[in-house]
PDB file of N, CA and C in Angstrom:
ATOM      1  N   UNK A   1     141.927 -63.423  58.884  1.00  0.00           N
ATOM      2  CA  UNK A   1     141.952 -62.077  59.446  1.00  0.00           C
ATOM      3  C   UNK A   1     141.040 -61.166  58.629  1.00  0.00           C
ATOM      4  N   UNK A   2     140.498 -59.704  59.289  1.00  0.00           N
ATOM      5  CA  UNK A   2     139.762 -59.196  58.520  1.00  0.00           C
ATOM      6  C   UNK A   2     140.642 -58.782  57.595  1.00  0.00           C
ATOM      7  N   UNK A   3     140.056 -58.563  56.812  1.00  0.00           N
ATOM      8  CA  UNK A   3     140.589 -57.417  54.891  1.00  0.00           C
ATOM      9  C   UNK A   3     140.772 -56.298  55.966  1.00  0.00           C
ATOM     10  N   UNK A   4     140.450 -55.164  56.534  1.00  0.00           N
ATOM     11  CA  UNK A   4     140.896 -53.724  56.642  1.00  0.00           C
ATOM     12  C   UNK A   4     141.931 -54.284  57.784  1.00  0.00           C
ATOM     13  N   UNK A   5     142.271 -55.170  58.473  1.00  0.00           N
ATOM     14  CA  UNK A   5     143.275 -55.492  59.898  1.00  0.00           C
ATOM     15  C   UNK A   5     144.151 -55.692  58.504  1.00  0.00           C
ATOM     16  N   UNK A   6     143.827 -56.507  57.402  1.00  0.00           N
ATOM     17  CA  UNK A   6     145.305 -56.795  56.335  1.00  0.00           C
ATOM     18  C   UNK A   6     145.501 -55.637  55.838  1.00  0.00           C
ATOM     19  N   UNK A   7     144.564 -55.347  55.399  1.00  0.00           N
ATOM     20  CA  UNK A   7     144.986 -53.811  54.842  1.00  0.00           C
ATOM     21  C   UNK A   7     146.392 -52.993  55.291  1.00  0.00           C
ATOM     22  N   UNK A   8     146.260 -52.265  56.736  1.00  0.00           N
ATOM     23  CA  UNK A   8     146.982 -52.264  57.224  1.00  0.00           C
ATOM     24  C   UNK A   8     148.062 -52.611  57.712  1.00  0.00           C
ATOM     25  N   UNK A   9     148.468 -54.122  58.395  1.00  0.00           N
ATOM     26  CA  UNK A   9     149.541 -55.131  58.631  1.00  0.00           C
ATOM     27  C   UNK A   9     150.236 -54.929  57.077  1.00  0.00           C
ATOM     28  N   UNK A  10     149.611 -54.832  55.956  1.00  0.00           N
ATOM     29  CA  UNK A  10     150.452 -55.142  54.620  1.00  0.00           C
ATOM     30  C   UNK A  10     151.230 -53.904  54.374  1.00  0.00           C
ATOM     31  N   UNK A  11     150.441 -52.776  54.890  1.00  0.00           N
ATOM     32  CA  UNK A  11     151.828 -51.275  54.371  1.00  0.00           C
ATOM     33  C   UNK A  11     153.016 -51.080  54.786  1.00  0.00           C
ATOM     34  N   UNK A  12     153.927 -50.712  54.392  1.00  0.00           N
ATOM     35  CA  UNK A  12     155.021 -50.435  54.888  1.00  0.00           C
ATOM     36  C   UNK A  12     155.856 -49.734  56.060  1.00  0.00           C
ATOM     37  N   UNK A  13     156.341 -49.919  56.769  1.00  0.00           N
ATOM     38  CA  UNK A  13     156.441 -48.569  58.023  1.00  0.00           C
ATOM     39  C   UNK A  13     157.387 -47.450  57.235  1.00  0.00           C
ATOM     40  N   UNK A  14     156.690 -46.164  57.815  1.00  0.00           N
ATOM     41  CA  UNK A  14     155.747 -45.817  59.062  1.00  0.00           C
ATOM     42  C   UNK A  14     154.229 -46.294  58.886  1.00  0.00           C
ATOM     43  N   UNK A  15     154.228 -46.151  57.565  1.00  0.00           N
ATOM     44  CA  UNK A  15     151.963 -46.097  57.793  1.00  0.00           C
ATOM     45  C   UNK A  15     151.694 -47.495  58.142  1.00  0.00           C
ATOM     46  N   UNK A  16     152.374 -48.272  58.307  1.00  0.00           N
ATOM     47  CA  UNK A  16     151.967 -49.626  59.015  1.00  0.00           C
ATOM     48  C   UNK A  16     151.285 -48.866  60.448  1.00  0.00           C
ATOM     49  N   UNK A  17     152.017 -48.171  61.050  1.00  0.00           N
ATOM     50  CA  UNK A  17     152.202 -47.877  62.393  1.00  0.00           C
ATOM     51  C   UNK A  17     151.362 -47.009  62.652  1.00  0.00           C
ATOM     52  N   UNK A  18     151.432 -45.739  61.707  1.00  0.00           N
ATOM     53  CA  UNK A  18     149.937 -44.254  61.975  1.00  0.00           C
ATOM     54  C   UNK A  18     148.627 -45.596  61.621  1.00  0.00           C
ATOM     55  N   UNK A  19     148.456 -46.425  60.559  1.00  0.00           N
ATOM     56  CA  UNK A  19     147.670 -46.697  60.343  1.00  0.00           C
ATOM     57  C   UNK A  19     146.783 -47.753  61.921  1.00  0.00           C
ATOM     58  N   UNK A  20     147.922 -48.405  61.974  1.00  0.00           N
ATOM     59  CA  UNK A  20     147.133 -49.487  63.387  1.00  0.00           C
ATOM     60  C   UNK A  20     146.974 -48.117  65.158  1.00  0.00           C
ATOM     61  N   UNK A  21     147.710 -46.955  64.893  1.00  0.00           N
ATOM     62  CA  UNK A  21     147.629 -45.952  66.147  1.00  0.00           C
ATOM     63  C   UNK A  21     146.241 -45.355  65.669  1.00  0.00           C
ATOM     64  N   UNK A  22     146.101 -44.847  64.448  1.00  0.00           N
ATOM     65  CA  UNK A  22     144.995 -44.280  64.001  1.00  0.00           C
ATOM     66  C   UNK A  22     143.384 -44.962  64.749  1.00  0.00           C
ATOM     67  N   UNK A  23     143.660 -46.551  64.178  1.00  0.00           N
ATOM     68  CA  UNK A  23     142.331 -47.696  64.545  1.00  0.00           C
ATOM     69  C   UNK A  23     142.270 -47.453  66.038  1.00  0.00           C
ATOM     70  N   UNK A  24     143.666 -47.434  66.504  1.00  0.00           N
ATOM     71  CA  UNK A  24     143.372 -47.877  67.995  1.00  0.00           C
ATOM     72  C   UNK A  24     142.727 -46.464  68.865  1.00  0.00           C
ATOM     73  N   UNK A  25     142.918 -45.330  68.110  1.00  0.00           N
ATOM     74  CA  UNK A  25     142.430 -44.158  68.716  1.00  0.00           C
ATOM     75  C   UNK A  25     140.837 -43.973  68.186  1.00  0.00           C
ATOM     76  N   UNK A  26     140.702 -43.923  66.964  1.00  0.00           N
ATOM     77  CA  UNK A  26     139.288 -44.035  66.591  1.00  0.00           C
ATOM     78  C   UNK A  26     138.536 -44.802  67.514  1.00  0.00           C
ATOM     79  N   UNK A  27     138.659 -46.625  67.517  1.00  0.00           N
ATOM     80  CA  UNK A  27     137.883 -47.577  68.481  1.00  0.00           C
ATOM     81  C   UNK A  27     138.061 -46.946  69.739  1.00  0.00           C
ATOM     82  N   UNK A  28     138.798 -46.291  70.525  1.00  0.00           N
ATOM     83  CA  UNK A  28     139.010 -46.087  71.781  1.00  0.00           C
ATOM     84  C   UNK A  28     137.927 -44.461  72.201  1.00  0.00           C
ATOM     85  N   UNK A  29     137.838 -43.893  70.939  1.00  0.00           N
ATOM     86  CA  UNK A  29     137.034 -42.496  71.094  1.00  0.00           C
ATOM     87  C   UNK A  29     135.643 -42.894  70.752  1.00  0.00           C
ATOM     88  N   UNK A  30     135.381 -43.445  69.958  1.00  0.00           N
ATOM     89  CA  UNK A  30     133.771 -44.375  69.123  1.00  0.00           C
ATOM     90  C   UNK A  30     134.133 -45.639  69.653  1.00  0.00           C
ATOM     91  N   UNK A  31     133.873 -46.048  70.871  1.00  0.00           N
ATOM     92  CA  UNK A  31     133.535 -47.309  70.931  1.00  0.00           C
ATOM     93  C   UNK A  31     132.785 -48.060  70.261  1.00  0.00           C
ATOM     94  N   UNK A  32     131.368 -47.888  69.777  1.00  0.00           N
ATOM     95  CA  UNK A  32     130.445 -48.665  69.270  1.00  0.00           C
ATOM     96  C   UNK A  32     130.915 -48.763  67.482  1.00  0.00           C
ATOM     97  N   UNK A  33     132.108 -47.905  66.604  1.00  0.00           N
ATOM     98  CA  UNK A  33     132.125 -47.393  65.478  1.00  0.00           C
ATOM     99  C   UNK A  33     132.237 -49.432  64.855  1.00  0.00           C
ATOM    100  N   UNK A  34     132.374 -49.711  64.070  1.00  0.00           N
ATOM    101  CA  UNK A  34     132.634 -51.219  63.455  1.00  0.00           C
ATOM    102  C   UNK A  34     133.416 -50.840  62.372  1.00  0.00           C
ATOM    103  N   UNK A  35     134.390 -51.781  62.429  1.00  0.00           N
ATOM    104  CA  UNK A  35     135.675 -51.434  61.682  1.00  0.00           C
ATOM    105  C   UNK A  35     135.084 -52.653  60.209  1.00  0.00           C
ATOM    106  N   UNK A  36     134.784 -52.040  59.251  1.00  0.00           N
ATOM    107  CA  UNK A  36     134.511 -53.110  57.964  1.00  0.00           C
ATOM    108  C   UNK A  36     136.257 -52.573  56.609  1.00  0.00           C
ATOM    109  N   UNK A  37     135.479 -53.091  55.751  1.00  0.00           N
ATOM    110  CA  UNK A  37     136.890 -52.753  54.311  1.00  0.00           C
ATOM    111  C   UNK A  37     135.472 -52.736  53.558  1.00  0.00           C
ATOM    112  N   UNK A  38     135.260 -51.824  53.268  1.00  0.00           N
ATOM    113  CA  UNK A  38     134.424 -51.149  52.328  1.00  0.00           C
ATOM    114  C   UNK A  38     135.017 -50.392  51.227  1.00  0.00           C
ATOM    115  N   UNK A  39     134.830 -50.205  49.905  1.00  0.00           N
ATOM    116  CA  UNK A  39     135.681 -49.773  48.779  1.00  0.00           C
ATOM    117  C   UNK A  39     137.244 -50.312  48.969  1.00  0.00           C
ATOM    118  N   UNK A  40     137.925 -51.354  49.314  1.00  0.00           N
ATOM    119  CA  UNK A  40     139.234 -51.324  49.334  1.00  0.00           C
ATOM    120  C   UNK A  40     140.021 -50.845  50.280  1.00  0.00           C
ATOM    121  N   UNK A  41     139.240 -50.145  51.307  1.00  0.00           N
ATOM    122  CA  UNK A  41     139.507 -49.464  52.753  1.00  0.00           C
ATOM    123  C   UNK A  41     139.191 -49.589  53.958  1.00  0.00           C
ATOM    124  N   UNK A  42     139.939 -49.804  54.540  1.00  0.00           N
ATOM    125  CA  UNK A  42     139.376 -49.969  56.189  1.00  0.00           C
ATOM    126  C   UNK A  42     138.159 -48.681  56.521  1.00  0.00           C
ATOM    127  N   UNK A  43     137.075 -49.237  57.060  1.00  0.00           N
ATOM    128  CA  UNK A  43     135.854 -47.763  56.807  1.00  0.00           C
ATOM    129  C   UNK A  43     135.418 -47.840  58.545  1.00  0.00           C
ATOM    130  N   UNK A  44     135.121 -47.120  59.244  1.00  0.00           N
ATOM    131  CA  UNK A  44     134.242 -46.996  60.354  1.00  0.00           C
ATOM    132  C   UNK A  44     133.709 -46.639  60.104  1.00  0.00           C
ATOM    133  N   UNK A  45     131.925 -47.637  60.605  1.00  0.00           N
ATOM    134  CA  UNK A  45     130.861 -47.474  60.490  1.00  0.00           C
ATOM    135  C   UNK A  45     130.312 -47.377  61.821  1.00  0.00           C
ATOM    136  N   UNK A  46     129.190 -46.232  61.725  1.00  0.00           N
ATOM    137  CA  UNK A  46     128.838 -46.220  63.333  1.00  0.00           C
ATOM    138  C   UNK A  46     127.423 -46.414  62.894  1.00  0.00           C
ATOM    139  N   UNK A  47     126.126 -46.963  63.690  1.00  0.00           N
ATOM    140  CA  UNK A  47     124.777 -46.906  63.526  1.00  0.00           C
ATOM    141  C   UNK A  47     125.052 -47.351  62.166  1.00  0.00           C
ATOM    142  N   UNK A  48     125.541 -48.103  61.124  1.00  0.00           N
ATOM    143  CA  UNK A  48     125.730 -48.262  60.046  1.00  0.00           C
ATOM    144  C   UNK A  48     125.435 -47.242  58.598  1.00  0.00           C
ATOM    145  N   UNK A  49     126.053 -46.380  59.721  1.00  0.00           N
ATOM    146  CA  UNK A  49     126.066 -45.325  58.880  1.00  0.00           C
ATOM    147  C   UNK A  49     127.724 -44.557  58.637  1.00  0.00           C
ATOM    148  N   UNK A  50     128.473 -44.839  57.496  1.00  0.00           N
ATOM    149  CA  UNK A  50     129.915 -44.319  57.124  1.00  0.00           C
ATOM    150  C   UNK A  50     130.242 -42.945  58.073  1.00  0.00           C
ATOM    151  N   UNK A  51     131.188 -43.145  58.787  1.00  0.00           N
ATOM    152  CA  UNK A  51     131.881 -41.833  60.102  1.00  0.00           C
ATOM    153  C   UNK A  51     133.256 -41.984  59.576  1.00  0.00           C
ATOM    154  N   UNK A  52     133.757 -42.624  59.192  1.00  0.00           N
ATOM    155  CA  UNK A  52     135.591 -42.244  58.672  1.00  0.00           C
ATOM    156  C   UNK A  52     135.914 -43.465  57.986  1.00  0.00           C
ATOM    157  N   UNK A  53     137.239 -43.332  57.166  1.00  0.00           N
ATOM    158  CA  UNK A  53     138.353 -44.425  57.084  1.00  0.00           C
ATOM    159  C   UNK A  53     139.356 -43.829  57.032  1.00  0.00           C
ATOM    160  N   UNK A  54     140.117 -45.026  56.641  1.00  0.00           N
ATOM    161  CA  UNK A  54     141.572 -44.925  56.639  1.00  0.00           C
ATOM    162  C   UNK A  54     142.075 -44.798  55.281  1.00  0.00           C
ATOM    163  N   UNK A  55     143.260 -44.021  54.873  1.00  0.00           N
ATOM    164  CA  UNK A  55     143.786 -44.314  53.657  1.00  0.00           C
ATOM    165  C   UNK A  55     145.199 -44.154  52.964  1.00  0.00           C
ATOM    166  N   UNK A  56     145.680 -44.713  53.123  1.00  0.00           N
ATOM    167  CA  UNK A  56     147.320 -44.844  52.757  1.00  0.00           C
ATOM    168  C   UNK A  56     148.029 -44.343  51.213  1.00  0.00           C
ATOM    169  N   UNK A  57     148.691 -43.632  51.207  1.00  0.00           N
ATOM    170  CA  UNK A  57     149.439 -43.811  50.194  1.00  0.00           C
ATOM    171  C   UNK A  57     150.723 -43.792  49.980  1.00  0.00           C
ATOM    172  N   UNK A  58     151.769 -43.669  49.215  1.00  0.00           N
ATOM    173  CA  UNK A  58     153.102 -43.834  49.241  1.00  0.00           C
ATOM    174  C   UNK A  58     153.968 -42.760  49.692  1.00  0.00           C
ATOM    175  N   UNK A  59     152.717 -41.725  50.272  1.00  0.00           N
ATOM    176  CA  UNK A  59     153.508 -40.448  51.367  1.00  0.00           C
ATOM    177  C   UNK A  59     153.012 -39.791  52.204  1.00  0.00           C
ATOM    178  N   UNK A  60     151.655 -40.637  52.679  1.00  0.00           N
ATOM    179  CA  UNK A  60     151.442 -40.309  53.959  1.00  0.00           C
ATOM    180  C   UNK A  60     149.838 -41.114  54.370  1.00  0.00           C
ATOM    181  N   UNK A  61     149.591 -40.935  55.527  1.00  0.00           N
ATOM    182  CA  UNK A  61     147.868 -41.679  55.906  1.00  0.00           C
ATOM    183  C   UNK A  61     146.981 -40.484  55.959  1.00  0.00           C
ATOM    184  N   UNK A  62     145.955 -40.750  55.341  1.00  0.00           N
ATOM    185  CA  UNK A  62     144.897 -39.818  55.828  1.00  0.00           C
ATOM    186  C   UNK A  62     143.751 -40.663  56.907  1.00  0.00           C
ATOM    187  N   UNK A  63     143.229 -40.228  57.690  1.00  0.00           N
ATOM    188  CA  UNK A  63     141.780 -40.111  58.721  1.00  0.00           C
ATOM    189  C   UNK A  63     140.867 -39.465  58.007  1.00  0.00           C
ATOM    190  N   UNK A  64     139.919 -39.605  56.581  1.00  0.00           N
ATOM    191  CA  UNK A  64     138.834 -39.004  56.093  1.00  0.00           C
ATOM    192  C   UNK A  64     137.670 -39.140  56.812  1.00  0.00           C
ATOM    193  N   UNK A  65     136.825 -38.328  56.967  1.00  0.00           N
ATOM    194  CA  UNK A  65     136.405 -38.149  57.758  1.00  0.00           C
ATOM    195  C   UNK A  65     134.804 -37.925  56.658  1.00  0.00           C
ATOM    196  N   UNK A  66     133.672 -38.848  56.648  1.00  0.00           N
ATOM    197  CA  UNK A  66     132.664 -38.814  55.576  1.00  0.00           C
ATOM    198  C   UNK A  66     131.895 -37.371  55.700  1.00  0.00           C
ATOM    199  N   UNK A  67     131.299 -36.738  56.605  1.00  0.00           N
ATOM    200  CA  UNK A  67     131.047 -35.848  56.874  1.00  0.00           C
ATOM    201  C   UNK A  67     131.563 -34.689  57.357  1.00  0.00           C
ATOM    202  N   UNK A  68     132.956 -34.544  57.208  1.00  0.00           N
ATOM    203  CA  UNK A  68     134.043 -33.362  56.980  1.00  0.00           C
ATOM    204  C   UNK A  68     133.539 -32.094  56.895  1.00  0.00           C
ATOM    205  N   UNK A  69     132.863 -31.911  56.260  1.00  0.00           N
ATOM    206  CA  UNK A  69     132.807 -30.581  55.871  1.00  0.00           C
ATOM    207  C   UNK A  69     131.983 -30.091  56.564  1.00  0.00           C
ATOM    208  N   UNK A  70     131.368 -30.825  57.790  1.00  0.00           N
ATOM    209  CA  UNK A  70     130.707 -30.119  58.417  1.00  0.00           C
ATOM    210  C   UNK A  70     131.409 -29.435  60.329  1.00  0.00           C
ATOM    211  N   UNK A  71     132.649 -29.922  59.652  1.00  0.00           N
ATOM    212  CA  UNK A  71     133.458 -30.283  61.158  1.00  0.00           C
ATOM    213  C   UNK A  71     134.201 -28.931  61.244  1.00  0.00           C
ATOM    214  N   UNK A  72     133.890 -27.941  62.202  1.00  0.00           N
ATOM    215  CA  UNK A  72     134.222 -26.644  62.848  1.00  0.00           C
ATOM    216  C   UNK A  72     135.509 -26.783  63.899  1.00  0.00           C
ATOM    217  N   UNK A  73     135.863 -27.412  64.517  1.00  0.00           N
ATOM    218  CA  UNK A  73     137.064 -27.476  65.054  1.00  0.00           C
ATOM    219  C   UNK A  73     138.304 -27.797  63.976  1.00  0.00           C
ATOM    220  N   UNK A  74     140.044 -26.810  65.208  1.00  0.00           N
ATOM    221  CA  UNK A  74     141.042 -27.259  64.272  1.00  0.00           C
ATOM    222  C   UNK A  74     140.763 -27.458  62.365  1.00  0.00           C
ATOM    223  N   UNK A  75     140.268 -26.536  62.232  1.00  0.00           N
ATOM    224  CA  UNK A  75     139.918 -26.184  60.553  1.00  0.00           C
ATOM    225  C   UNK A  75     141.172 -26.478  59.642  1.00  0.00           C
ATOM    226  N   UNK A  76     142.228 -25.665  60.600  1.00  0.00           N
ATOM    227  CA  UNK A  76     143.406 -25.245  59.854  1.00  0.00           C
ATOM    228  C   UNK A  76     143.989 -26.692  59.197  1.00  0.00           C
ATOM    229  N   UNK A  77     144.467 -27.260  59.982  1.00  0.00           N
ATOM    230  CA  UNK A  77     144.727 -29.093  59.599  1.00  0.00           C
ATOM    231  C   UNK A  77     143.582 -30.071  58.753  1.00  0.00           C
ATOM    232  N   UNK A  78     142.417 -29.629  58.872  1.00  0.00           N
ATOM    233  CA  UNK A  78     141.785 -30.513  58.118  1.00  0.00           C
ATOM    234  C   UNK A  78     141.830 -30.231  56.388  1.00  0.00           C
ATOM    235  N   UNK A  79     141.849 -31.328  55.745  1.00  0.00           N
ATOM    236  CA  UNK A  79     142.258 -31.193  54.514  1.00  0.00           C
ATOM    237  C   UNK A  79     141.320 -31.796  53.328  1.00  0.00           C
ATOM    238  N   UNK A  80     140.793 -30.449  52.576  1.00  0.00           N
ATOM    239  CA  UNK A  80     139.488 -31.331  51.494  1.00  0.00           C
ATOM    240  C   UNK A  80     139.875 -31.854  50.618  1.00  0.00           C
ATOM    241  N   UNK A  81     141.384 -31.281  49.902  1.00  0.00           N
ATOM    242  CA  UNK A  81     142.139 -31.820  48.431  1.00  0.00           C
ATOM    243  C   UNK A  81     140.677 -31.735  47.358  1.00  0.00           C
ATOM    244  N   UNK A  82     139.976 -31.107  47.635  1.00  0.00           N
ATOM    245  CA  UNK A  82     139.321 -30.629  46.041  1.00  0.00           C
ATOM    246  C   UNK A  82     137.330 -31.381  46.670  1.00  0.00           C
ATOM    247  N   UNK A  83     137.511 -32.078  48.024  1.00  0.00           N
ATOM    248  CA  UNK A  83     136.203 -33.003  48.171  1.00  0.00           C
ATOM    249  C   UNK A  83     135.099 -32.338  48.665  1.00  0.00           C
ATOM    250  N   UNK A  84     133.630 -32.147  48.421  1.00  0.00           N
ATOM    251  CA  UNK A  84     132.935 -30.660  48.825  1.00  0.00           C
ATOM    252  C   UNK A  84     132.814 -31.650  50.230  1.00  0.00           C
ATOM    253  N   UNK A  85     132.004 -32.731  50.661  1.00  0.00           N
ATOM    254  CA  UNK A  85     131.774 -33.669  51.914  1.00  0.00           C
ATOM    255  C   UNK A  85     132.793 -33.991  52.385  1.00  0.00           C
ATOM    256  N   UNK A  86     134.137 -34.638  52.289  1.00  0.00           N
ATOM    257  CA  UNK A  86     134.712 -35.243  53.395  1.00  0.00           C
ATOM    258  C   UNK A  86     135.985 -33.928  53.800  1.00  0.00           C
ATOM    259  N   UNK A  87     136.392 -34.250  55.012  1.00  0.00           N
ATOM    260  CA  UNK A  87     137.984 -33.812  55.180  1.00  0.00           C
ATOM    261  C   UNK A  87     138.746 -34.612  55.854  1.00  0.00           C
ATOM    262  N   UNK A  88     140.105 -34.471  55.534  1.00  0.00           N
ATOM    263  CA  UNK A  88     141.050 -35.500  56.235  1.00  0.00           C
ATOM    264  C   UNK A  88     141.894 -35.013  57.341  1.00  0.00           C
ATOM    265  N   UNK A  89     142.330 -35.657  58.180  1.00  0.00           N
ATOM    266  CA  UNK A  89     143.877 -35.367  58.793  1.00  0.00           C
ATOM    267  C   UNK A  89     144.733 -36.141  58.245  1.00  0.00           C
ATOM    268  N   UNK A  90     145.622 -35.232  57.916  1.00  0.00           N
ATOM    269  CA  UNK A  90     146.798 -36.431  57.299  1.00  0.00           C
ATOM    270  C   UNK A  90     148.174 -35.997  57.441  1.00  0.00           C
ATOM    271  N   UNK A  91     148.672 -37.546  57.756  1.00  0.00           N
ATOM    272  CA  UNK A  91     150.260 -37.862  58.675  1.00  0.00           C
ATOM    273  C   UNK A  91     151.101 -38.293  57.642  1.00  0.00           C
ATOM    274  N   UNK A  92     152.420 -37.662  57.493  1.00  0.00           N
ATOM    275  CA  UNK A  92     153.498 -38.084  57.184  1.00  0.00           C
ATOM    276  C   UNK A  92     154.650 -39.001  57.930  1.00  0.00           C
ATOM    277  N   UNK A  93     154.249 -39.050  59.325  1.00  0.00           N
ATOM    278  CA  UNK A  93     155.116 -39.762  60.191  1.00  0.00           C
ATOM    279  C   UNK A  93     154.071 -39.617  61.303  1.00  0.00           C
ATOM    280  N   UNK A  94     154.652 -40.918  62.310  1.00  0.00           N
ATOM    281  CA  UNK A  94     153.748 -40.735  63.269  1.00  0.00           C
ATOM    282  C   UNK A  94     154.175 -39.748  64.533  1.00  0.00           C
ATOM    283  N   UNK A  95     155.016 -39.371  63.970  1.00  0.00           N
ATOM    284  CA  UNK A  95     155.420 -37.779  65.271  1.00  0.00           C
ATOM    285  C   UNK A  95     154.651 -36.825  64.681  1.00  0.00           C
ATOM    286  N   UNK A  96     153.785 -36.483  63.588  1.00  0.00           N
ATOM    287  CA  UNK A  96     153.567 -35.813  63.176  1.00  0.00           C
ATOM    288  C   UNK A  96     151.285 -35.910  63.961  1.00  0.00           C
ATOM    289  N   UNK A  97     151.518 -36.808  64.450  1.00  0.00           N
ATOM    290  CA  UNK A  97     149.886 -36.857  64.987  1.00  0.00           C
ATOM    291  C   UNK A  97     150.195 -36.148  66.086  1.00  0.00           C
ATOM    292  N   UNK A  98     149.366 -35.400  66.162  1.00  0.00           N
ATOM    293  CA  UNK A  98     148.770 -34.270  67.673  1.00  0.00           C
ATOM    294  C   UNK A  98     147.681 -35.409  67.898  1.00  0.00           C
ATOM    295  N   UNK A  99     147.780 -35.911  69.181  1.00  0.00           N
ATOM    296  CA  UNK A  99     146.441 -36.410  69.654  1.00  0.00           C
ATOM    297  C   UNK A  99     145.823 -36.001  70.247  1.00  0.00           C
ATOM    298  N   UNK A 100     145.965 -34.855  70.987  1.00  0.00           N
ATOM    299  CA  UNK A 100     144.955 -33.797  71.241  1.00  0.00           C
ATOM    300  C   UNK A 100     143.888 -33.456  70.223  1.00  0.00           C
ATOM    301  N   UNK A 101     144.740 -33.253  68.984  1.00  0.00           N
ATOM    302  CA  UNK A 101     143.344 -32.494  67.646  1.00  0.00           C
ATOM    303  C   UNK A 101     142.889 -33.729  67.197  1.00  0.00           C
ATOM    304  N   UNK A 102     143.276 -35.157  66.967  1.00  0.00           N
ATOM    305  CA  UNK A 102     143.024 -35.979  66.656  1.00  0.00           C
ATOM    306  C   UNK A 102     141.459 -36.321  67.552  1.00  0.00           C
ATOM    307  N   UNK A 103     141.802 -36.354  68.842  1.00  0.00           N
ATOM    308  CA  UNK A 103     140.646 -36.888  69.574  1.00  0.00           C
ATOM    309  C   UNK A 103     139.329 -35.838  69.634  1.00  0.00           C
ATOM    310  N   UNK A 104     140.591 -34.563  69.754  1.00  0.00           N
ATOM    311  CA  UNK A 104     139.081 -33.157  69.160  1.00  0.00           C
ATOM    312  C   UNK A 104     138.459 -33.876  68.292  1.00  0.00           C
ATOM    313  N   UNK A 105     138.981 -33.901  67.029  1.00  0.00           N
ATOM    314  CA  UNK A 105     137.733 -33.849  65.927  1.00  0.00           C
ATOM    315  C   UNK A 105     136.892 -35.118  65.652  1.00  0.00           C
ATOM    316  N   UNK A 106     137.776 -36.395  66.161  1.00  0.00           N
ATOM    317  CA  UNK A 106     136.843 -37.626  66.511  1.00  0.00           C
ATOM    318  C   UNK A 106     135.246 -37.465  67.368  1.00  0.00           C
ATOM    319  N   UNK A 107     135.846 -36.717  68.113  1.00  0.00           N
ATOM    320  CA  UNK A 107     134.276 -35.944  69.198  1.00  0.00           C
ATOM    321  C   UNK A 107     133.638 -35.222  68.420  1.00  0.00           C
ATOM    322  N   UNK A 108     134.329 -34.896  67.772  1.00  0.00           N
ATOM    323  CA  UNK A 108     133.069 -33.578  66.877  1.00  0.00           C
ATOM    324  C   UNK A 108     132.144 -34.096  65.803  1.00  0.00           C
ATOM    325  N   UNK A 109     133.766 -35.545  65.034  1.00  0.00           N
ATOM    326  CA  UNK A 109     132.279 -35.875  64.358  1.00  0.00           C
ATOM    327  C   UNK A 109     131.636 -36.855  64.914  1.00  0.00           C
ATOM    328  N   UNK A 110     131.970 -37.698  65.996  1.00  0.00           N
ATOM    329  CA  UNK A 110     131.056 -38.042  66.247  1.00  0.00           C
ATOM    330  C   UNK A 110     129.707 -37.614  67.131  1.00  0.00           C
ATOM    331  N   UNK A 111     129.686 -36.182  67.581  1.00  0.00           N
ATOM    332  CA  UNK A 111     128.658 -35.852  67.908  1.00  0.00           C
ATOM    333  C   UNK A 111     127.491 -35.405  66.571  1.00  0.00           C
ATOM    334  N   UNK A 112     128.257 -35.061  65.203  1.00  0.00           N
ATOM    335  CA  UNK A 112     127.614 -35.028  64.358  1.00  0.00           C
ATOM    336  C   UNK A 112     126.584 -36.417  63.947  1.00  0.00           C
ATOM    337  N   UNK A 113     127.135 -36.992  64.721  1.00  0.00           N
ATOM    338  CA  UNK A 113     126.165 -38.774  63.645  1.00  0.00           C
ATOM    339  C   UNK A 113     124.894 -38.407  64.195  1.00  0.00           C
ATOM    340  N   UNK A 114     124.109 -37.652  65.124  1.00  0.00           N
ATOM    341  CA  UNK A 114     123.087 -37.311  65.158  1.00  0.00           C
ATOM    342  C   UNK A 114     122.084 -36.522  64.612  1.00  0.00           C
ATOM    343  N   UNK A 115     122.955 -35.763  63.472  1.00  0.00           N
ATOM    344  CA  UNK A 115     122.534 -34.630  62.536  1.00  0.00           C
ATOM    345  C   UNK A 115     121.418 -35.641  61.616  1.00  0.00           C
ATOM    346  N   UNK A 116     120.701 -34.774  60.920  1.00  0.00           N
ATOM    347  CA  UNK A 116     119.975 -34.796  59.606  1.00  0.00           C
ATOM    348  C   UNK A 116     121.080 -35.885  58.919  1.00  0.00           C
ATOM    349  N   UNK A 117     122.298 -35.734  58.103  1.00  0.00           N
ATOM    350  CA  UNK A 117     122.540 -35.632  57.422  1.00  0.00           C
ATOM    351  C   UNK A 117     122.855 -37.413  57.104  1.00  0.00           C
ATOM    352  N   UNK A 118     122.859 -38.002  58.614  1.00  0.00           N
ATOM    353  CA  UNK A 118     123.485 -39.061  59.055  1.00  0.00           C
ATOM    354  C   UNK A 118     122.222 -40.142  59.224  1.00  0.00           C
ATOM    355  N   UNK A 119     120.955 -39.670  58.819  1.00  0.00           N
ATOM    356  CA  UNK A 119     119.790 -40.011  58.660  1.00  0.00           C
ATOM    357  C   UNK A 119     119.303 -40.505  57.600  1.00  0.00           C
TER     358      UNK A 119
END
């Protein structure tokens, strides 16, 4: 199996669960994105160029997002924790995902992969 599919399958529930809803909404909004384990993390790569991962810890998942800081929608929820480039959404339970803002900001950045920056 891949490393980032184990990645996931190995956490504990809930983030077993945000983590495999997370993949399945990302692949379903970025079709073309390629799911690798880059640094120890499940990473989507689009044009092979870094667009998000995943990242677990012992109290909640984040959706980082590599180019974050350039992302203008739903501001309020996105979260830098100190990072000047990325921002996250991040779940404590999976009642706690809006998939409405979720799929917002998937669109946003991925309309960004066309920028400069992604070059």
């Amino acid at each position: 199996m891949n490393p980032a599919g184990l990645y996931m399958l190995e956490k504990p529930e809930p983030f077993r669960t945000m983590l495999l809803h997370l993949q399945a909404t990302v692949e379903a909004v970025t079709p073309n994105a390629e799911l690798l384990f880059k640094w120890k993390l499940p990473f989507f790569y689009i044009d092979n160029n870094p667009f998000c991962y995943l990242n677990s810890s012992k109290k909640y998942v984040d959706l980082v997002f590599w180019h974050g800081a350039h992302l203008t929608k739903h501001t309020q929820v996105l979260i830098s924790d100190g990072r000047k480039h990325m921002k996250s959404l991040r779940y404590e339970s999976l009642e706690e995902i809006n998939q409405k803002i979720l799929v917002d900001v998937l669109l946003e950045a991925y309309a960004l992969r066309d920028r400069k920056y992604y070059k």
